[in-house]
N, C-alpha and C. Protein backbone atom coordinates (compact mmCIF):
# COMPACT_ATOMS: atom_id res chain seq x y z
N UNK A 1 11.08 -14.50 -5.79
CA UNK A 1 11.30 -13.90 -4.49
C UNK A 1 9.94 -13.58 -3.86
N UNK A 2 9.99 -14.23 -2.83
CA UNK A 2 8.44 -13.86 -2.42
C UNK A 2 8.09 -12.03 -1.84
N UNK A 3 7.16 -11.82 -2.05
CA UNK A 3 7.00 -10.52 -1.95
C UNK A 3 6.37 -9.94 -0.42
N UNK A 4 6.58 -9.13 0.58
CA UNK A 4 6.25 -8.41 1.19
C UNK A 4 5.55 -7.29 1.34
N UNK A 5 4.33 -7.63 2.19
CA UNK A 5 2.95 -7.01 1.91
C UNK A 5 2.72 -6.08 3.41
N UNK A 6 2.70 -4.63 3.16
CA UNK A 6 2.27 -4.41 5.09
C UNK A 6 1.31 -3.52 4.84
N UNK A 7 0.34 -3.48 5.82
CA UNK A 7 -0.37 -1.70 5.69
C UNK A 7 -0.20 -1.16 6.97
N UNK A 8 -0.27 0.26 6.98
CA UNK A 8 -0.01 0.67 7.97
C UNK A 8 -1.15 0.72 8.79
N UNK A 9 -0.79 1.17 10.36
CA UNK A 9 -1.88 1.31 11.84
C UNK A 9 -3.04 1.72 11.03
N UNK A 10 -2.97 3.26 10.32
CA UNK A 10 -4.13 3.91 10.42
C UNK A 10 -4.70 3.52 9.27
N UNK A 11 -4.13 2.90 7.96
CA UNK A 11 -4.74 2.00 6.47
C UNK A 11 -5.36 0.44 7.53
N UNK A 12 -4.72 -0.23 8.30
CA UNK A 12 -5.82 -1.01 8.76
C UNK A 12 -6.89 -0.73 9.31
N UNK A 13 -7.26 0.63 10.31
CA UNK A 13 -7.76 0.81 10.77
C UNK A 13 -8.96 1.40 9.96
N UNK A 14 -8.89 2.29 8.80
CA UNK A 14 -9.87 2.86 7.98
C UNK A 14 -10.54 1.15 6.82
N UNK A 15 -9.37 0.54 6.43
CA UNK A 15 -9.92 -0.86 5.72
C UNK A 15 -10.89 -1.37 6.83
N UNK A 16 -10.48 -1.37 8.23
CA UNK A 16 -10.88 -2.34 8.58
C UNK A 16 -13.07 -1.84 8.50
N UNK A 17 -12.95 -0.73 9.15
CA UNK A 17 -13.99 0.45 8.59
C UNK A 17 -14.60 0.02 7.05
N UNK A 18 -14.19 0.11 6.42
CA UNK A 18 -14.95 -0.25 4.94
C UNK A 18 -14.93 -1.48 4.59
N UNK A 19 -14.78 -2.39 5.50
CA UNK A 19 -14.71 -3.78 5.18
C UNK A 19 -13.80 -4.39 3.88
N UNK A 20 -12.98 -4.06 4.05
CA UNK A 20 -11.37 -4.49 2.94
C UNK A 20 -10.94 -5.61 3.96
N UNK A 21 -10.95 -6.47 3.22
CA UNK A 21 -9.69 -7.79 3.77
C UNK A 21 -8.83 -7.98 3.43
N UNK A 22 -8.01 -8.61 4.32
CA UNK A 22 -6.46 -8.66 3.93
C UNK A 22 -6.37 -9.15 2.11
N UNK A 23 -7.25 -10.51 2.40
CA UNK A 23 -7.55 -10.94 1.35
C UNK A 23 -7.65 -10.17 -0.09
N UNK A 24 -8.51 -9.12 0.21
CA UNK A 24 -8.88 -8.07 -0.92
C UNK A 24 -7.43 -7.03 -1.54
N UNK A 25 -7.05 -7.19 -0.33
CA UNK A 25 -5.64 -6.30 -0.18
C UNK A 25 -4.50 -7.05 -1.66
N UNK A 26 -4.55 -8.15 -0.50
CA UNK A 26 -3.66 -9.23 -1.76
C UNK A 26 -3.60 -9.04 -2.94
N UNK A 27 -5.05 -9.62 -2.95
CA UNK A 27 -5.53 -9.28 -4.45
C UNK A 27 -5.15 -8.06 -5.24
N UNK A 28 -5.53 -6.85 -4.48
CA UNK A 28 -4.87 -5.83 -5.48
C UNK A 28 -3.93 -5.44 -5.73
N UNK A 29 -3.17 -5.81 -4.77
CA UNK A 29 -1.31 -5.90 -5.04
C UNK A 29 -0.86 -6.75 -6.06
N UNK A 30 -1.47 -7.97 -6.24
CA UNK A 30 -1.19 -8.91 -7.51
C UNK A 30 -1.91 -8.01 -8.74
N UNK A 31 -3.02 -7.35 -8.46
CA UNK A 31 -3.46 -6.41 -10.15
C UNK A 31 -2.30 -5.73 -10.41
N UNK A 32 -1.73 -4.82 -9.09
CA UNK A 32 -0.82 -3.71 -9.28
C UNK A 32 0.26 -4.39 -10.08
N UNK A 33 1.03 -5.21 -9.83
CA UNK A 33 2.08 -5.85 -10.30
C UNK A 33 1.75 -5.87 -11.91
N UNK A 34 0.31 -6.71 -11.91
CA UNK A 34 0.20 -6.64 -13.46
C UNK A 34 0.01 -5.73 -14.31
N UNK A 35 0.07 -4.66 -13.69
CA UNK A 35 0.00 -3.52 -14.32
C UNK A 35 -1.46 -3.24 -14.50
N UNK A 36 -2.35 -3.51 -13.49
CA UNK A 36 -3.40 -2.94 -12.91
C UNK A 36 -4.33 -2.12 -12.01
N UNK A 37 -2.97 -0.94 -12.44
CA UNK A 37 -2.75 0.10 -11.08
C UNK A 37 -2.75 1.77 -11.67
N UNK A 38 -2.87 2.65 -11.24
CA UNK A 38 -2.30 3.32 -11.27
C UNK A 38 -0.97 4.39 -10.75
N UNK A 39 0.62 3.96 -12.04
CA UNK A 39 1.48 4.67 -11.53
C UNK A 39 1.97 5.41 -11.51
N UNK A 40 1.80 6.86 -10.35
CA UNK A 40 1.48 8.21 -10.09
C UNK A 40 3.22 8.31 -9.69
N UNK A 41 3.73 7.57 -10.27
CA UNK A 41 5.64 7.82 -9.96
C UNK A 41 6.18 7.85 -9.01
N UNK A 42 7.64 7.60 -8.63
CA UNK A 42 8.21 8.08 -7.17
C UNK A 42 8.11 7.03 -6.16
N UNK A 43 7.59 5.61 -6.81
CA UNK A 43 7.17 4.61 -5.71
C UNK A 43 5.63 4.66 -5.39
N UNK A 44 4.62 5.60 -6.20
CA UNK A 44 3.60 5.33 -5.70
C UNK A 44 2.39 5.12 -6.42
N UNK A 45 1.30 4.60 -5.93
CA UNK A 45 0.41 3.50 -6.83
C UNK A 45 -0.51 3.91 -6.05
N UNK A 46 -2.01 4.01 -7.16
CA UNK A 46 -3.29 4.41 -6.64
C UNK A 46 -3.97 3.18 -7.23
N UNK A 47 -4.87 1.98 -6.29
CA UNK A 47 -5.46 1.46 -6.71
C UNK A 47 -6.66 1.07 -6.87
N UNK A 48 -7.58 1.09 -6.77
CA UNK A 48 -8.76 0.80 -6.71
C UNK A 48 -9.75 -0.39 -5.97
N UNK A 49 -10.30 0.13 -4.99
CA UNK A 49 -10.61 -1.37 -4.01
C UNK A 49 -12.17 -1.13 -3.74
N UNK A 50 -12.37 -2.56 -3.30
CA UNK A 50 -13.69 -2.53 -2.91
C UNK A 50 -15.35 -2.36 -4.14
N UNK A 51 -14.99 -3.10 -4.89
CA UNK A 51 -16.29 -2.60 -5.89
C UNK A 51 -15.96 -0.78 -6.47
N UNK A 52 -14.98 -0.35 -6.45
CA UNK A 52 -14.60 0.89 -7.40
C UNK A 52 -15.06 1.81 -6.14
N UNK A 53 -15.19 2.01 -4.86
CA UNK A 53 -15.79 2.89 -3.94
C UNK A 53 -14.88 3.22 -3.44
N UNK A 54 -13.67 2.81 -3.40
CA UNK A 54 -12.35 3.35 -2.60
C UNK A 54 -11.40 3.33 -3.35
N UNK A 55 -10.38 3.93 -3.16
CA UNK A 55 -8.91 3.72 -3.73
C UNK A 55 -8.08 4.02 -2.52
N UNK A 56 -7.05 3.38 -2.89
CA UNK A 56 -6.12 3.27 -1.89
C UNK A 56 -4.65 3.73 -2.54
N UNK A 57 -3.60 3.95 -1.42
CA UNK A 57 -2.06 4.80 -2.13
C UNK A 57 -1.04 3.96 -1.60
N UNK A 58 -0.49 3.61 -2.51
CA UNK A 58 0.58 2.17 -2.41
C UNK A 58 1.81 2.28 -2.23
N UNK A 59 2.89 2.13 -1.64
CA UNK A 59 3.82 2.41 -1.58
C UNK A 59 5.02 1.54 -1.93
N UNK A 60 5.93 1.31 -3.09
CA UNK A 60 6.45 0.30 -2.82
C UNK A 60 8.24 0.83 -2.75
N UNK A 61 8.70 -0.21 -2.47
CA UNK A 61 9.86 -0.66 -2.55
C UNK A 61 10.28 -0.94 -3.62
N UNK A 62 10.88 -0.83 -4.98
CA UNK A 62 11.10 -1.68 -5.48
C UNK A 62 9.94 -2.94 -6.24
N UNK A 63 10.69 -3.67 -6.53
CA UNK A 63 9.44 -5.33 -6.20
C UNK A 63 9.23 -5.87 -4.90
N UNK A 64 10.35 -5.31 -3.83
CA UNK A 64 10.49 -6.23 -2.84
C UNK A 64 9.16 -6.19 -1.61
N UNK A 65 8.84 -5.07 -1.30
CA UNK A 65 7.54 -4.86 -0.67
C UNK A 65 7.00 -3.98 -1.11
N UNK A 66 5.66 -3.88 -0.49
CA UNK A 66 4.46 -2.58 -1.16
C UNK A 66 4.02 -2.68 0.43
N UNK A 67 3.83 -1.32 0.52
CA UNK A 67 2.88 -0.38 1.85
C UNK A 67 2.01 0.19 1.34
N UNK A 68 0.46 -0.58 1.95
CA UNK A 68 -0.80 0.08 1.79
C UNK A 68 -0.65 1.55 2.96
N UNK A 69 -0.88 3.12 2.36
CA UNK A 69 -0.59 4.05 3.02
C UNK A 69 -1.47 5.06 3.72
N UNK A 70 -2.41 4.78 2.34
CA UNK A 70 -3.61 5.46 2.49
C UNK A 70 -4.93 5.08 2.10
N UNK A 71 -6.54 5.35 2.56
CA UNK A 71 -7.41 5.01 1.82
C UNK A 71 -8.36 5.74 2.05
N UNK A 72 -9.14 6.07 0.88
CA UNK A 72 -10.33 6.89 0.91
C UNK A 72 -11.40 6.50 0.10
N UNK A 73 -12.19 7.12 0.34
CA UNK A 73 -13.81 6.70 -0.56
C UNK A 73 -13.70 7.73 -1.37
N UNK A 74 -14.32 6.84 -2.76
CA UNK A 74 -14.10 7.55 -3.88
C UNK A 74 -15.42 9.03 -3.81
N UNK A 75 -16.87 8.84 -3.22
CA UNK A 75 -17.46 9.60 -2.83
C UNK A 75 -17.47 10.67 -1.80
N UNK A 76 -15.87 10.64 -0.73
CA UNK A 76 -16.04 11.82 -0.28
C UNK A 76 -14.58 12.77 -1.44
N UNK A 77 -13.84 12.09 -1.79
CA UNK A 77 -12.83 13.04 -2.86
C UNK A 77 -12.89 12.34 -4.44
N UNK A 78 -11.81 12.78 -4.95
CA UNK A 78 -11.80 12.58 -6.27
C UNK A 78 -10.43 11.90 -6.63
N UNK A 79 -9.64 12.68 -6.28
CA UNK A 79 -8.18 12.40 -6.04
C UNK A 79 -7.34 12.62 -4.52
N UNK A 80 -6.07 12.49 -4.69
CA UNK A 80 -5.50 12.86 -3.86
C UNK A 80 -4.58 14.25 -4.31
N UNK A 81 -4.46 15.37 -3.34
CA UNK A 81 -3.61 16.63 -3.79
C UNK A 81 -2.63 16.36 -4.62
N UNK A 82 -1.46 17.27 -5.09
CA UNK A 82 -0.22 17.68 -5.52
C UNK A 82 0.40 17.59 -4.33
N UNK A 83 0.01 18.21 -3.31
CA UNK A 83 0.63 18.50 -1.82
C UNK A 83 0.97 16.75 -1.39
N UNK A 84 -0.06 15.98 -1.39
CA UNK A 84 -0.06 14.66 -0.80
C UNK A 84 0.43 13.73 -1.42
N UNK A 85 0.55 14.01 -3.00
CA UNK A 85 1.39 13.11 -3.80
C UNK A 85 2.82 13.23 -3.67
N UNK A 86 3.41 14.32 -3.44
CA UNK A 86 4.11 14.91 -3.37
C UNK A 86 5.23 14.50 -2.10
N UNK A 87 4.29 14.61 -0.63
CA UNK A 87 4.42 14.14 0.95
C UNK A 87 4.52 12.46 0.66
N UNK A 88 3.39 11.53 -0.44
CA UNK A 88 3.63 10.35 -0.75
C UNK A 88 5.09 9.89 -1.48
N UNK A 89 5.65 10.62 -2.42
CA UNK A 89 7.26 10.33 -2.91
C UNK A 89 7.97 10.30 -1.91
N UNK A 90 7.98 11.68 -1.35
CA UNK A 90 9.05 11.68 -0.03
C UNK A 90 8.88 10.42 1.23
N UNK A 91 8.09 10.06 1.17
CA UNK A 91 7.30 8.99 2.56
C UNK A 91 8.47 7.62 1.50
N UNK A 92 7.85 7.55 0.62
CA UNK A 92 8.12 6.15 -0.73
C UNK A 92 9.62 6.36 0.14
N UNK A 93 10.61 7.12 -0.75
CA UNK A 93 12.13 6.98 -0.63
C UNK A 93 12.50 6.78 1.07
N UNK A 94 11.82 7.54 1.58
CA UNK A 94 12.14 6.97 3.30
C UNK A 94 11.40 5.57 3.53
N UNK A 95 10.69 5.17 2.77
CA UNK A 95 10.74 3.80 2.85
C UNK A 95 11.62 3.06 2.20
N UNK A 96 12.19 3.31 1.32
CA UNK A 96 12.86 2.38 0.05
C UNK A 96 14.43 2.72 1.07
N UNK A 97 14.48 3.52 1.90
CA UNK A 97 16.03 3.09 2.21
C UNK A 97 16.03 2.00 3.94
N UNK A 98 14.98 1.84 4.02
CA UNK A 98 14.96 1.17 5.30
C UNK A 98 15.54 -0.08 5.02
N UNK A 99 16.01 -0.62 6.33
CA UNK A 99 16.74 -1.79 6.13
C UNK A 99 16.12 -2.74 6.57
N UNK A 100 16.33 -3.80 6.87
CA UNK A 100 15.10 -5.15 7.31
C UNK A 100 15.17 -4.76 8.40
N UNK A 101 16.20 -4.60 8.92
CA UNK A 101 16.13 -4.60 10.74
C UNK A 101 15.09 -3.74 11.29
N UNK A 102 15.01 -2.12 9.95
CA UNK A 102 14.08 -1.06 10.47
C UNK A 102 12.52 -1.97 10.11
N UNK A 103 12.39 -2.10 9.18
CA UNK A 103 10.70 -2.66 8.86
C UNK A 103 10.54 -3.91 9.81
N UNK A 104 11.31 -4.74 10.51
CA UNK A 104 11.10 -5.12 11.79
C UNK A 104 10.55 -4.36 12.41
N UNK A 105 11.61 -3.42 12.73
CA UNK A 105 10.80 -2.77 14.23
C UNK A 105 9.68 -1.80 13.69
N UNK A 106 9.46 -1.11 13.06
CA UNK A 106 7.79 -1.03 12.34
C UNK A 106 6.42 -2.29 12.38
N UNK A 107 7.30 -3.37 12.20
CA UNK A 107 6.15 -4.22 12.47
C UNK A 107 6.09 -4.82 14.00
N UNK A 108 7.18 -4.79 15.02
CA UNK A 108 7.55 -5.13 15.96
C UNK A 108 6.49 -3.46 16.68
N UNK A 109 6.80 -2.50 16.81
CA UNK A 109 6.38 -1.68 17.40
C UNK A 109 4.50 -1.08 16.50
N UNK A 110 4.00 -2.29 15.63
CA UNK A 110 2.77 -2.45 15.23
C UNK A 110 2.42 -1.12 14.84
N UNK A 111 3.64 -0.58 14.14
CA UNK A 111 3.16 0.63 13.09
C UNK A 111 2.85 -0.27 11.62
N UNK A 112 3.31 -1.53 11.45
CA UNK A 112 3.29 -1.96 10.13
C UNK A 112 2.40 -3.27 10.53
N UNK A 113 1.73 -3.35 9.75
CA UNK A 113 1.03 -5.26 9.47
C UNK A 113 1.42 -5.73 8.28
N UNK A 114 1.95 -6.89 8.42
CA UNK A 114 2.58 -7.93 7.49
C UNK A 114 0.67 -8.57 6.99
N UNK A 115 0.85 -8.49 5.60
CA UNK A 115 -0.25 -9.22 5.26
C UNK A 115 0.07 -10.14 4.13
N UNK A 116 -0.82 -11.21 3.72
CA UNK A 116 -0.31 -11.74 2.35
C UNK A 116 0.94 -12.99 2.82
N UNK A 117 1.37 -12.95 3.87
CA UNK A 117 1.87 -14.27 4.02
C UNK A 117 3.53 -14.40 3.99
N UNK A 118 3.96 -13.95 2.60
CA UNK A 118 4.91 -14.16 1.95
C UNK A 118 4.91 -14.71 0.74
N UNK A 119 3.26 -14.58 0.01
CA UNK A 119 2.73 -15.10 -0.85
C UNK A 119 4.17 -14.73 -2.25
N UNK A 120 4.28 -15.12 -3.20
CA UNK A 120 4.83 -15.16 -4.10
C UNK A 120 3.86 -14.39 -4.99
N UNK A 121 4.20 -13.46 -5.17
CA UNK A 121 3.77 -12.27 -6.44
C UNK A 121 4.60 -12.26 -7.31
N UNK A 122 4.05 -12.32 -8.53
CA UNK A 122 4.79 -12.42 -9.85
C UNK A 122 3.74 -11.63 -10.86
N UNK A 123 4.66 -11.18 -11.81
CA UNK A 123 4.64 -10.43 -12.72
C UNK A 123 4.23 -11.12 -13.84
C-alpha cells in the first residue's frame, strides 16, 4: 500500500528555514518505519534530521500516513515538554479519525503538503 507523506504549513515553513528537503523528509520516514525512530506513543515519533541538529515530531496514522508536525534544533532545546507530548497524542487521534475527504481539504486549503509521491514504504 503505498504510503502517504504530508507536513504541515508551519513544519514546511521552519524545514524550509534549515534546509530539510522533501527528499530528506522521505528518507526519514522510511528510517521511522524501520524502526529508526523514536516511539514516544499515541501515534507519535521523534526523529532525527539533518546531520543530528534537528529533530522533528511525527505523526502517524496507522501505516497509512505520517504528518511531519513539528521541528526544532537540537541546540536551542533538548526535548519536547510533557505538556506538548501530551497536545501531540491528542493532535495524533484527531488525525487518525479523519477521513480522506477531510485530509483533502487540508491539503486543498494548503494546511497539509503531500510529499514523497506515493512512494511505497515498506517495513
Amino acid at each position: 500500500m503505498p504510503m502517504r507523506v504530508f507536513k504541515t504549513k508551519t513544519f514546511a515553513a521552519a524545514a524550509k528555514k534549515a534546509e530539510i528537503t522533501d527528499a530528506d523528509l522521505c528518507k526519514a520516514v522510511q528510517e521511522v518505519v524501520n524502526g529508526q525512530g523514536d516511539d514516544l506513543g499515541g501515534g507519535v515519533w521523534k526523529k532525527r534530521l539533518n546531520e543530528n541538529r534537528h529533530r522533528s515530531i511525527i505523526l502517524a496514522k496507522g501505516r497509512s500516513y505520517w504528518v511531519y508536525q513539528f521541528l526544532f534544533a537540537k541546540k536551542d532545546r533538548d526535548n519536547i515538554t510533557e505538556k506538548e507530548l501530551a497536545a501531540f497524542k491528542k493532535l495524533a487521534g484527531t488525525y487518525k479519525g479523519l477521513s480522506k475527504d477531510q485530509v483533502q481539504l487540508l491539503l486543498d486549503e494548503k494546511d497539509f503538503v503531500e510529499i514523497c509521491n506515493g512512494e511505497k514504504i515498506q517495513k
